[in-house]
PDB file of N, CA and C in Angstrom:
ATOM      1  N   UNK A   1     -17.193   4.973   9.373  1.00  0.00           N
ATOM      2  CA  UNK A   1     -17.307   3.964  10.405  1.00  0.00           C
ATOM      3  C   UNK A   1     -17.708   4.598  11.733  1.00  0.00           C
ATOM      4  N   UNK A   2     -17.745   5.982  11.858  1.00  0.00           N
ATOM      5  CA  UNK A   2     -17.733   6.372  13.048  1.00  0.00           C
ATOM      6  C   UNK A   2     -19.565   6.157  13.426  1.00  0.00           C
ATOM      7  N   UNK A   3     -19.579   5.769  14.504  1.00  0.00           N
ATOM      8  CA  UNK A   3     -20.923   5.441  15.232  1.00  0.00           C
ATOM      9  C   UNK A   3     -20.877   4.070  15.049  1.00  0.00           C
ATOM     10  N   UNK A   4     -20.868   3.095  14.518  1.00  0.00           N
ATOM     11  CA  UNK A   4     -20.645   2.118  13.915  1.00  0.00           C
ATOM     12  C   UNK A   4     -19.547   1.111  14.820  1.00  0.00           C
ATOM     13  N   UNK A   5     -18.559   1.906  14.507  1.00  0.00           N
ATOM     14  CA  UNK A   5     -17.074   1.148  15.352  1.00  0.00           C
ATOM     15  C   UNK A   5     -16.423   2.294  16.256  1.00  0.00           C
ATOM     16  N   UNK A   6     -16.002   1.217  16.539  1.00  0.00           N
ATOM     17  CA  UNK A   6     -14.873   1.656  18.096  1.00  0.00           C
ATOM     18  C   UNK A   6     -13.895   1.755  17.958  1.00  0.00           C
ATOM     19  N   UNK A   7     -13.354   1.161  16.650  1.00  0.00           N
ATOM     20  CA  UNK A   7     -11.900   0.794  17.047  1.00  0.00           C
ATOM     21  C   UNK A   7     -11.475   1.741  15.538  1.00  0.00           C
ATOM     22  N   UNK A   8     -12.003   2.095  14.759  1.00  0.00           N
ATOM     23  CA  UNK A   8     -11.430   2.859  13.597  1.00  0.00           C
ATOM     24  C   UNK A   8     -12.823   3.979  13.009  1.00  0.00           C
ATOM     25  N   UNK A   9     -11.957   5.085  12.569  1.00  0.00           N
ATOM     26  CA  UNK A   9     -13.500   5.703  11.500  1.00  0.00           C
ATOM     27  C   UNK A   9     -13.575   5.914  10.320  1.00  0.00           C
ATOM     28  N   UNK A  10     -12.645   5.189   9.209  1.00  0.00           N
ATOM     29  CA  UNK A  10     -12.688   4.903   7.864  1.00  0.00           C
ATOM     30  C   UNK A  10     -11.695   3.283   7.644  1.00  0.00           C
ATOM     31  N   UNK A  11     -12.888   2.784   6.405  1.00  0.00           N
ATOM     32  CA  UNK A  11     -11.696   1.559   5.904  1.00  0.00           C
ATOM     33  C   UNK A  11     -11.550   2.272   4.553  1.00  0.00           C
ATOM     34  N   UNK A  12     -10.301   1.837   3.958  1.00  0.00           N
ATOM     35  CA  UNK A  12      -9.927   1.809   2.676  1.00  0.00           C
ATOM     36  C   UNK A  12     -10.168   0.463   1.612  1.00  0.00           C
ATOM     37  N   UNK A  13     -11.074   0.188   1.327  1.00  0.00           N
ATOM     38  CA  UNK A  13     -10.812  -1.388   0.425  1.00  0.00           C
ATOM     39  C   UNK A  13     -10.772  -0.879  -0.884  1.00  0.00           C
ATOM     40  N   UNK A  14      -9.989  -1.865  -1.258  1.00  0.00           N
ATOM     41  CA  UNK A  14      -9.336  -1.739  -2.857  1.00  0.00           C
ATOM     42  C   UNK A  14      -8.744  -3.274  -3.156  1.00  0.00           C
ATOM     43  N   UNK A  15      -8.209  -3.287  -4.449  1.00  0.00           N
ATOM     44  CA  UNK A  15      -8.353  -4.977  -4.997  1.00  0.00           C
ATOM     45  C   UNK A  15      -6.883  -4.562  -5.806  1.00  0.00           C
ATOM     46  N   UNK A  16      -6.550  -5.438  -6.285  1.00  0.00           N
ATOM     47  CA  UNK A  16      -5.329  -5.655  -7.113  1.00  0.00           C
ATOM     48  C   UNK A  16      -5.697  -7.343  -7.763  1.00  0.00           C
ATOM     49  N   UNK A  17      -4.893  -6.978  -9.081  1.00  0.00           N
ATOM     50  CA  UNK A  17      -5.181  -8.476  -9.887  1.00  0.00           C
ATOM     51  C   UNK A  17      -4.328  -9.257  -9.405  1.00  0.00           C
ATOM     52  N   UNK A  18      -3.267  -9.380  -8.803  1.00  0.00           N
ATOM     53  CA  UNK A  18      -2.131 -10.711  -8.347  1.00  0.00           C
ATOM     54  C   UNK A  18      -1.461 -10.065  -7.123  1.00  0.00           C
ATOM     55  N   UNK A  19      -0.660 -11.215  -6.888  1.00  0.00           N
ATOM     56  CA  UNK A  19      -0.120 -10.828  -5.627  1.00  0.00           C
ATOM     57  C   UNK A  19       1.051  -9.687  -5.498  1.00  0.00           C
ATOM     58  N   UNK A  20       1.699  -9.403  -6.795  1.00  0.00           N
ATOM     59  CA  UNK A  20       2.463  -8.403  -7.138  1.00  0.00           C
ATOM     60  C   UNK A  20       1.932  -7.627  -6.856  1.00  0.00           C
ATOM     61  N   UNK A  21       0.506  -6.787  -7.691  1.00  0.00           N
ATOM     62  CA  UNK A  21       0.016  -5.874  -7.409  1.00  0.00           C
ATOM     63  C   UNK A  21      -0.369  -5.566  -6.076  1.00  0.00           C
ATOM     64  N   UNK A  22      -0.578  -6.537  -5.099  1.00  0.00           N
ATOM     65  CA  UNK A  22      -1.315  -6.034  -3.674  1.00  0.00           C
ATOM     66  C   UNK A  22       0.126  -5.556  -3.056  1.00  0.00           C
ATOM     67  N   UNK A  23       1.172  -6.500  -3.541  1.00  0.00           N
ATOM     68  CA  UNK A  23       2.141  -5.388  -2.744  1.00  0.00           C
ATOM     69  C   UNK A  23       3.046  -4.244  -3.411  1.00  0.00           C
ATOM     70  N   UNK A  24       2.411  -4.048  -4.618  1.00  0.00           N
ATOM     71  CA  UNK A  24       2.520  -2.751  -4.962  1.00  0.00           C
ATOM     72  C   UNK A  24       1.942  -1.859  -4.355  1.00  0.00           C
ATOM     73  N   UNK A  25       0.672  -1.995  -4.389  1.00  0.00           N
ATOM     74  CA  UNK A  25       0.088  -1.035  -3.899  1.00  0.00           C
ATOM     75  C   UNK A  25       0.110  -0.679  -2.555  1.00  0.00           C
ATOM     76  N   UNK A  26       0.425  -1.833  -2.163  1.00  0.00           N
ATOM     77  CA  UNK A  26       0.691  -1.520  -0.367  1.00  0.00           C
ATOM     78  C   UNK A  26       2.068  -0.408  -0.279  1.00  0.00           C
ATOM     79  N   UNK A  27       2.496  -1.180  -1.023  1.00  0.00           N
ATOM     80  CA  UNK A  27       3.951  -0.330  -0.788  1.00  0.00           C
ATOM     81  C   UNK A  27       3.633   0.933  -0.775  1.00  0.00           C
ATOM     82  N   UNK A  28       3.198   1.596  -2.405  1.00  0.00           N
ATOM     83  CA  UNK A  28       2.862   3.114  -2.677  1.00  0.00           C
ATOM     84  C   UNK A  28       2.316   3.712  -1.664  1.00  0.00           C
ATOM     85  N   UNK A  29       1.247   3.073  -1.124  1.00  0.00           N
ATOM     86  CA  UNK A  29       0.323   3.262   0.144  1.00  0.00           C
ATOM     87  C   UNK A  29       1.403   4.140   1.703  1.00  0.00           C
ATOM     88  N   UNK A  30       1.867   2.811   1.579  1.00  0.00           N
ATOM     89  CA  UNK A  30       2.880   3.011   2.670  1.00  0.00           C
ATOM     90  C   UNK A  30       3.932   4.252   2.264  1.00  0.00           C
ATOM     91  N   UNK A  31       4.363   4.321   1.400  1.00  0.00           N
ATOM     92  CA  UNK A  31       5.721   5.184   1.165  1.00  0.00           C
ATOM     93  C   UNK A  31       4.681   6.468   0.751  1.00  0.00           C
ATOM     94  N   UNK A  32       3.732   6.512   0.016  1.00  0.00           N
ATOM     95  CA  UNK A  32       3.319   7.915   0.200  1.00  0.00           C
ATOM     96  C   UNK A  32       2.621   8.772   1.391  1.00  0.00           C
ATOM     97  N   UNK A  33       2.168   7.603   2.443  1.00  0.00           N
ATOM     98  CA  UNK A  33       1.844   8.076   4.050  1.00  0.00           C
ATOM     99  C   UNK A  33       2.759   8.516   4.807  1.00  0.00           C
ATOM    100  N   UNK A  34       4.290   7.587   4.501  1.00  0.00           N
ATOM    101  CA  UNK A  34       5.491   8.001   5.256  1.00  0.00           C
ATOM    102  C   UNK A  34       6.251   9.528   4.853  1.00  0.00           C
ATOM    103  N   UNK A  35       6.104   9.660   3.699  1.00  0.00           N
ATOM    104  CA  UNK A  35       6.517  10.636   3.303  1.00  0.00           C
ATOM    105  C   UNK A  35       5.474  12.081   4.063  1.00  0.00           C
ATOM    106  N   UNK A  36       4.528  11.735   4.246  1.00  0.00           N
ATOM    107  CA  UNK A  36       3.514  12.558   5.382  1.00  0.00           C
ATOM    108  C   UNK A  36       3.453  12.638   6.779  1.00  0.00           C
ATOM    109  N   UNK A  37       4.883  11.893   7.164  1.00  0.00           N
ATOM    110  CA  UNK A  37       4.647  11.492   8.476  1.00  0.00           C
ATOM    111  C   UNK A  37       3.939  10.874   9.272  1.00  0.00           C
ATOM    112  N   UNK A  38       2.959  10.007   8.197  1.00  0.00           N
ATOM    113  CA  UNK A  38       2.149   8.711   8.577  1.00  0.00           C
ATOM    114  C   UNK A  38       2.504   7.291   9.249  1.00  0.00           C
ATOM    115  N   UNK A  39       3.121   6.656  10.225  1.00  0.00           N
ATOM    116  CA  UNK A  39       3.103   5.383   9.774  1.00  0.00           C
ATOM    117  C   UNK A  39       2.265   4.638  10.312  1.00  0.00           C
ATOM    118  N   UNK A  40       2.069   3.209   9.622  1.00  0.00           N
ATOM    119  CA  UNK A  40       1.430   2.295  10.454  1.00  0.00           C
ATOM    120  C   UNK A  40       1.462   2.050  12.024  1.00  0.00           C
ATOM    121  N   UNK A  41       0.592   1.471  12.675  1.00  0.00           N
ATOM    122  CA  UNK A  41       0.706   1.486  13.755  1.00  0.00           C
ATOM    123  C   UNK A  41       0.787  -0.508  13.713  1.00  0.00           C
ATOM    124  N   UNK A  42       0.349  -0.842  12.846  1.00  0.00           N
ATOM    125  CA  UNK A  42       0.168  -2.860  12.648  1.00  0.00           C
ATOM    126  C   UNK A  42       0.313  -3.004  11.076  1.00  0.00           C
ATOM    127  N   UNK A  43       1.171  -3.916  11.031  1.00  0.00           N
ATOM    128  CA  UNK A  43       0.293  -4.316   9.183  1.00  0.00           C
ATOM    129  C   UNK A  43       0.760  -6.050   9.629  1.00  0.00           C
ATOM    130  N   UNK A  44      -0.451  -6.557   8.481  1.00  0.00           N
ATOM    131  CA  UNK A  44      -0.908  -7.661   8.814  1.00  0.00           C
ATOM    132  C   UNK A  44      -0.997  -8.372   7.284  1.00  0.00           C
ATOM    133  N   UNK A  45      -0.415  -9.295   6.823  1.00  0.00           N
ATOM    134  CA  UNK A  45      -0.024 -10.065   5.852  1.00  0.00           C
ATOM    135  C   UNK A  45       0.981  -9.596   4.611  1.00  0.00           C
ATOM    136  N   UNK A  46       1.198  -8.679   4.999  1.00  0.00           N
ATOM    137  CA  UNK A  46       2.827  -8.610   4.006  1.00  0.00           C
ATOM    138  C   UNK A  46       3.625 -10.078   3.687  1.00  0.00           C
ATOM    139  N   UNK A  47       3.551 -10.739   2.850  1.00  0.00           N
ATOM    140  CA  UNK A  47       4.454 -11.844   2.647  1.00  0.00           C
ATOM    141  C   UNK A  47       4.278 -12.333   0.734  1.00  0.00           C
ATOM    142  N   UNK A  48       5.066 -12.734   0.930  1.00  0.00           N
ATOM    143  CA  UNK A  48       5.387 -13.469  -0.502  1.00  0.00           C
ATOM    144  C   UNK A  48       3.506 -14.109  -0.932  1.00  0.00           C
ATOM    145  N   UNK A  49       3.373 -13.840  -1.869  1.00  0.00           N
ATOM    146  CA  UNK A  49       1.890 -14.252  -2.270  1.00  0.00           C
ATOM    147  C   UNK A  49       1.049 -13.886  -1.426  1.00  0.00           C
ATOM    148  N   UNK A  50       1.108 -12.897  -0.644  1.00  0.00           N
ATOM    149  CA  UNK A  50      -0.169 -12.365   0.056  1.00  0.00           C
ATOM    150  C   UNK A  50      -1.092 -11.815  -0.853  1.00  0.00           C
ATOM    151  N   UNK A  51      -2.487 -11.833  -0.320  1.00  0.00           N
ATOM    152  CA  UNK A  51      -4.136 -11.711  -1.220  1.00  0.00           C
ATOM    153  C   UNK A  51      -4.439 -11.202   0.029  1.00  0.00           C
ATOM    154  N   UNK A  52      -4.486 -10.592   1.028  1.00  0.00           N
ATOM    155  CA  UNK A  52      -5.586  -9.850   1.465  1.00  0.00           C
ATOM    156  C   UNK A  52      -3.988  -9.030   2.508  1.00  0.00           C
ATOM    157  N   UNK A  53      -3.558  -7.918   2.711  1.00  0.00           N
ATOM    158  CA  UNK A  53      -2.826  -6.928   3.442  1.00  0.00           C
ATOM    159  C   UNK A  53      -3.563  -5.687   3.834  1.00  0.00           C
ATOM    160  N   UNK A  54      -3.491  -6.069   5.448  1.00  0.00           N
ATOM    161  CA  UNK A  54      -4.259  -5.143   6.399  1.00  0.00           C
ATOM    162  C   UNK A  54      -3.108  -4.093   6.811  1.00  0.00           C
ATOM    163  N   UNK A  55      -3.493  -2.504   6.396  1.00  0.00           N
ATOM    164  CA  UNK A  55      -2.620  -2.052   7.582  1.00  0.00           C
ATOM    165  C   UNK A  55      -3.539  -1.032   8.003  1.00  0.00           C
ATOM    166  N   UNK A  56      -2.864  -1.034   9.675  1.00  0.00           N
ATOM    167  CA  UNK A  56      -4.110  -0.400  10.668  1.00  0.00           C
ATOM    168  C   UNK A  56      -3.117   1.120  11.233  1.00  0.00           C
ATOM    169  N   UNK A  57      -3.932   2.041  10.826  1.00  0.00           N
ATOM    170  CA  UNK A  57      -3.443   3.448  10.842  1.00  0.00           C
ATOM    171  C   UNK A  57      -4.141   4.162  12.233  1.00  0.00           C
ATOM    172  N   UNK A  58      -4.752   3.455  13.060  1.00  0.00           N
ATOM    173  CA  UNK A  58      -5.069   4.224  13.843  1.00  0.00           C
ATOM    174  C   UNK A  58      -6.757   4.522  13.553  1.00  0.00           C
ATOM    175  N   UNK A  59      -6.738   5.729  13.228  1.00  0.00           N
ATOM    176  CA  UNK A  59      -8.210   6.344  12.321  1.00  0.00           C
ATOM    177  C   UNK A  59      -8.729   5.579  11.224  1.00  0.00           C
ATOM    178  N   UNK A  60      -7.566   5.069  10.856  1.00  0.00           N
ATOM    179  CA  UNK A  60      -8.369   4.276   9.355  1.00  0.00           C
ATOM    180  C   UNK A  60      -7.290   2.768   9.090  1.00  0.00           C
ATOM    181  N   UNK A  61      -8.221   2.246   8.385  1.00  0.00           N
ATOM    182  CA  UNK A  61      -7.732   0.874   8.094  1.00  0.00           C
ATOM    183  C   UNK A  61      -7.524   0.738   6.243  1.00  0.00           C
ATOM    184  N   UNK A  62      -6.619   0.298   6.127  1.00  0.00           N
ATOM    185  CA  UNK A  62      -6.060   0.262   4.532  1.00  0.00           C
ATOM    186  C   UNK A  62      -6.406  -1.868   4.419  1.00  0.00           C
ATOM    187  N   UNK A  63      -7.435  -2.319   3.987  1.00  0.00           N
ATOM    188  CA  UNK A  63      -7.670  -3.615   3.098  1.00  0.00           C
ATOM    189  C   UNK A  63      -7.126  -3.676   1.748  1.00  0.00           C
ATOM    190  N   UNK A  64      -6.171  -4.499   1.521  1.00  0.00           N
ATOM    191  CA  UNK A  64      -5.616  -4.394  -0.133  1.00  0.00           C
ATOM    192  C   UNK A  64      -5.773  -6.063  -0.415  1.00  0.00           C
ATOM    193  N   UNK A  65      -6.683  -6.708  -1.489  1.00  0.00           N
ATOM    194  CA  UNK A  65      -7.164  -7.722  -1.686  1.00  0.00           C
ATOM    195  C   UNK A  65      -6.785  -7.933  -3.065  1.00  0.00           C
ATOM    196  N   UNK A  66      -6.425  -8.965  -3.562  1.00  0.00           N
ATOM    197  CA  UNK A  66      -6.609  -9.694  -4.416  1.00  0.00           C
ATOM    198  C   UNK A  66      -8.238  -9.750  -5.080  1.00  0.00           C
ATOM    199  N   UNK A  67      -8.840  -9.225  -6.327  1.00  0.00           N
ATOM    200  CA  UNK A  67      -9.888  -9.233  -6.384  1.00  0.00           C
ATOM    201  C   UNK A  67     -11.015 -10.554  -5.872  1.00  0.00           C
ATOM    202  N   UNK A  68      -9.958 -11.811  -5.945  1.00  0.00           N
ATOM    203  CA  UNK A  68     -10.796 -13.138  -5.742  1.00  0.00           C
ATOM    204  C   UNK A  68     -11.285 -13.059  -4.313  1.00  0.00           C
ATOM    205  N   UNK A  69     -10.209 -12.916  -3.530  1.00  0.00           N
ATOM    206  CA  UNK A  69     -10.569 -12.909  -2.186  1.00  0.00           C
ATOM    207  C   UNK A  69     -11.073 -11.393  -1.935  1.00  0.00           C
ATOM    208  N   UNK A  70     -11.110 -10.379  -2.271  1.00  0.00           N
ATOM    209  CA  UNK A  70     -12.200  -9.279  -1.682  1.00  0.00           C
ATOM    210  C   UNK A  70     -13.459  -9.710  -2.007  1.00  0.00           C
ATOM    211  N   UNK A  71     -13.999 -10.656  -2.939  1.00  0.00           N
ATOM    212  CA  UNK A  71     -15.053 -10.972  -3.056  1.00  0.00           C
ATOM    213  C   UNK A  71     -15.749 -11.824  -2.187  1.00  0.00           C
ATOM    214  N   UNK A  72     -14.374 -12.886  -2.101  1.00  0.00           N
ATOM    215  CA  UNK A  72     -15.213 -14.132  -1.433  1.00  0.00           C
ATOM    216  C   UNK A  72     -15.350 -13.834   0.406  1.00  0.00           C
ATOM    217  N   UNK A  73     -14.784 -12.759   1.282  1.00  0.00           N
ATOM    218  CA  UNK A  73     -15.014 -12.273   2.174  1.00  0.00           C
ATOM    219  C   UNK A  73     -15.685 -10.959   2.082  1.00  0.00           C
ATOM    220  N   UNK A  74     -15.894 -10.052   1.723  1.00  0.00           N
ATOM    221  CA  UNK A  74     -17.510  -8.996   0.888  1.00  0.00           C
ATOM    222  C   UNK A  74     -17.057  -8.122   2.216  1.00  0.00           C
ATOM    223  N   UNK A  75     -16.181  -7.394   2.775  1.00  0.00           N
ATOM    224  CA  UNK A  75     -16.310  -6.631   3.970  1.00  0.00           C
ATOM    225  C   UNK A  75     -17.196  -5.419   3.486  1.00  0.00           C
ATOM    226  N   UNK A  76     -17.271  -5.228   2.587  1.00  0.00           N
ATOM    227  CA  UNK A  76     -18.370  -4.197   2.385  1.00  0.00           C
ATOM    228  C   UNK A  76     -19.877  -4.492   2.619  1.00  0.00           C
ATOM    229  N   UNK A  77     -20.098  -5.395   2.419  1.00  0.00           N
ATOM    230  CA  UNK A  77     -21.217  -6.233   2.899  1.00  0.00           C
ATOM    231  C   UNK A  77     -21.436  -6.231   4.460  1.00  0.00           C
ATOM    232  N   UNK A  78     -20.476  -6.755   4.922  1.00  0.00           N
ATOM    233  CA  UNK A  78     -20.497  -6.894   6.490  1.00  0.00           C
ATOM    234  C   UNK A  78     -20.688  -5.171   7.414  1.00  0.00           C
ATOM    235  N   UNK A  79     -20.266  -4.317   6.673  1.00  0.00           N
ATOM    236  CA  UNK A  79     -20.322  -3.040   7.157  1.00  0.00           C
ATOM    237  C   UNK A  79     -21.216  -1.940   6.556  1.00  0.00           C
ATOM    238  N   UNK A  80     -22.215  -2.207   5.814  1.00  0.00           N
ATOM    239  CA  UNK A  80     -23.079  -1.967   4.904  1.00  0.00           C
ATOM    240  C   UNK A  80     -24.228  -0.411   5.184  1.00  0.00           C
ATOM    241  N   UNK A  81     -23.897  -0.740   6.873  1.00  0.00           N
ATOM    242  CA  UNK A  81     -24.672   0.564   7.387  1.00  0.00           C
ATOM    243  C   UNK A  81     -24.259   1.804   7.691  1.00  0.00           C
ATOM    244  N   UNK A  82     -22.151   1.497   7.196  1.00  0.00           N
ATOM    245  CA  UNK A  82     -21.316   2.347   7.318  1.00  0.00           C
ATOM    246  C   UNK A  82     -21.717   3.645   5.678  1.00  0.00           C
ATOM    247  N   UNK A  83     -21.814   5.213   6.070  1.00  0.00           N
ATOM    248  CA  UNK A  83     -21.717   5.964   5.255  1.00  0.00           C
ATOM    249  C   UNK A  83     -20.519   5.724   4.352  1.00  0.00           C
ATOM    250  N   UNK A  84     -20.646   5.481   3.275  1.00  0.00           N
ATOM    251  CA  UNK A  84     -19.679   5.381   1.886  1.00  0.00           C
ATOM    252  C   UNK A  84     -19.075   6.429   1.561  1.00  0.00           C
ATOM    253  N   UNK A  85     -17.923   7.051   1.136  1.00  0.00           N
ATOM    254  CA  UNK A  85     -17.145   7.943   0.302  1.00  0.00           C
ATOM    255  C   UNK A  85     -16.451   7.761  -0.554  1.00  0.00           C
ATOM    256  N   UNK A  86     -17.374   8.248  -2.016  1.00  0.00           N
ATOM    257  CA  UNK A  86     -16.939   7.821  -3.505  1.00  0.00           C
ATOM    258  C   UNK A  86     -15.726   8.176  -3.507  1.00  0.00           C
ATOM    259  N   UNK A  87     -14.220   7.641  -4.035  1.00  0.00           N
ATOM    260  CA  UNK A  87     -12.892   8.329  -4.156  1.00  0.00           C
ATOM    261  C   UNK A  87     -12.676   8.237  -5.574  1.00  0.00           C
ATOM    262  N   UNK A  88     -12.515   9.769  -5.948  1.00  0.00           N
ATOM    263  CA  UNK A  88     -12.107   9.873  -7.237  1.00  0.00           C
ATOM    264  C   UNK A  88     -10.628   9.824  -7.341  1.00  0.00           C
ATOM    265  N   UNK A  89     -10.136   9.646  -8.381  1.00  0.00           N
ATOM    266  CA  UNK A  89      -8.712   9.538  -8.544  1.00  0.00           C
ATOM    267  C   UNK A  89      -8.461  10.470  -9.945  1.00  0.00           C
ATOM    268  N   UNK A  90      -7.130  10.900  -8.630  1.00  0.00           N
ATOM    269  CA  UNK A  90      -6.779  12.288  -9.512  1.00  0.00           C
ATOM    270  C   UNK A  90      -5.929  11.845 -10.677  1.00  0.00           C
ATOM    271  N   UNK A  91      -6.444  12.323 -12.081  1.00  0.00           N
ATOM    272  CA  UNK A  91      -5.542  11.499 -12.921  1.00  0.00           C
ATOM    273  C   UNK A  91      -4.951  12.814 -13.645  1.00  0.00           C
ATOM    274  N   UNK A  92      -5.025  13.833 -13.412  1.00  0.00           N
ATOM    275  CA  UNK A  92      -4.126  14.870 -13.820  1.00  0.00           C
ATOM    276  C   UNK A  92      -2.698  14.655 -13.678  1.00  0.00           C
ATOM    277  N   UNK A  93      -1.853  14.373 -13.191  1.00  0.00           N
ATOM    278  CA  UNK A  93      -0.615  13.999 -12.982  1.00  0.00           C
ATOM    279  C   UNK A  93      -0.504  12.914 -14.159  1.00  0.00           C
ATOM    280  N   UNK A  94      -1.550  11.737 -14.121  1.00  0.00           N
ATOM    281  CA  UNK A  94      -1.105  10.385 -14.977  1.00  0.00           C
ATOM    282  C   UNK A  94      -0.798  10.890 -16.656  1.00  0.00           C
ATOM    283  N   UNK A  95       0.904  10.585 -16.700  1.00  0.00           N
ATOM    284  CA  UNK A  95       1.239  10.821 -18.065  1.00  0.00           C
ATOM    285  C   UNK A  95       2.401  12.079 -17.964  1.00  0.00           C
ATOM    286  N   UNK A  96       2.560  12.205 -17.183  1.00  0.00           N
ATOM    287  CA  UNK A  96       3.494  13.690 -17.214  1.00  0.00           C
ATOM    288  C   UNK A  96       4.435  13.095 -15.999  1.00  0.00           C
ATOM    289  N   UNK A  97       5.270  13.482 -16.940  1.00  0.00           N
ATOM    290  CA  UNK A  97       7.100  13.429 -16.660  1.00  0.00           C
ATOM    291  C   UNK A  97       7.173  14.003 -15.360  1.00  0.00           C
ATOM    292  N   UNK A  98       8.336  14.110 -14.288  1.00  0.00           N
ATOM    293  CA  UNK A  98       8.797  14.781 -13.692  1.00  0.00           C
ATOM    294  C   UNK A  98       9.332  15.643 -14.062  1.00  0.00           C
ATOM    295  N   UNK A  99       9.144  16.920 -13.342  1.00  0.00           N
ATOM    296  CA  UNK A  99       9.570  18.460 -13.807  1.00  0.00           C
ATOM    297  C   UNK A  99      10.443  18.059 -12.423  1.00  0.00           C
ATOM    298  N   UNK A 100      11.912  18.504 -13.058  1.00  0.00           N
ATOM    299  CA  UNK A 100      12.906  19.046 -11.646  1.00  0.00           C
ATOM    300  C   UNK A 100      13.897  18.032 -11.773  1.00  0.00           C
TER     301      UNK A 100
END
């Protein structure tokens, strides 16, 4: 985002299938930033059946959508001239127990 915007220099968008999942993932989001000494500086729709949860970190912005509604508002679309960064996900860990 940087050159682009003023007010942040990365978004995060990502989707979840129901409203459970968006605040799963928010949560993980949140509790694995805090554990970094991260926190939010705003978050914005945390509630019972929320489909779209904004939280604003300062440098970067975390979008967690419901797949229906990340579609039917396209912010990737709207920001389109912003440089992209593919995120791989580390799946080495997925499947293995806690050691300790």
């Amino acid at each position: 985002m940087g050159g682009i915007s003023d007010f942040t220099d990365y978004f995060l968008i990502c989707d979840g299938d129901s409203f459970t999942q968006v605040q799963a993932i928010t949560d993980n989001i949140d509790e694995t930033l805090r554990k970094a000494g991260v926190r939010p500086l705003h978050v914005e729709g945390y509630e019972p059946g929320a489909s779209w949860i904004l939280m604003d970190y300062g440098d970067f912005i975390v979008h967690v959508f419901t797949r229906e509604v990340r579609e039917r508002y396209g912010l990737e679309k709207l920001w389109m001239d912003a440089p992209r960064i593919k995120f791989e996900e580390d799946t080495s860990r997925l499947g293995r127990k806690n050691e300790g």
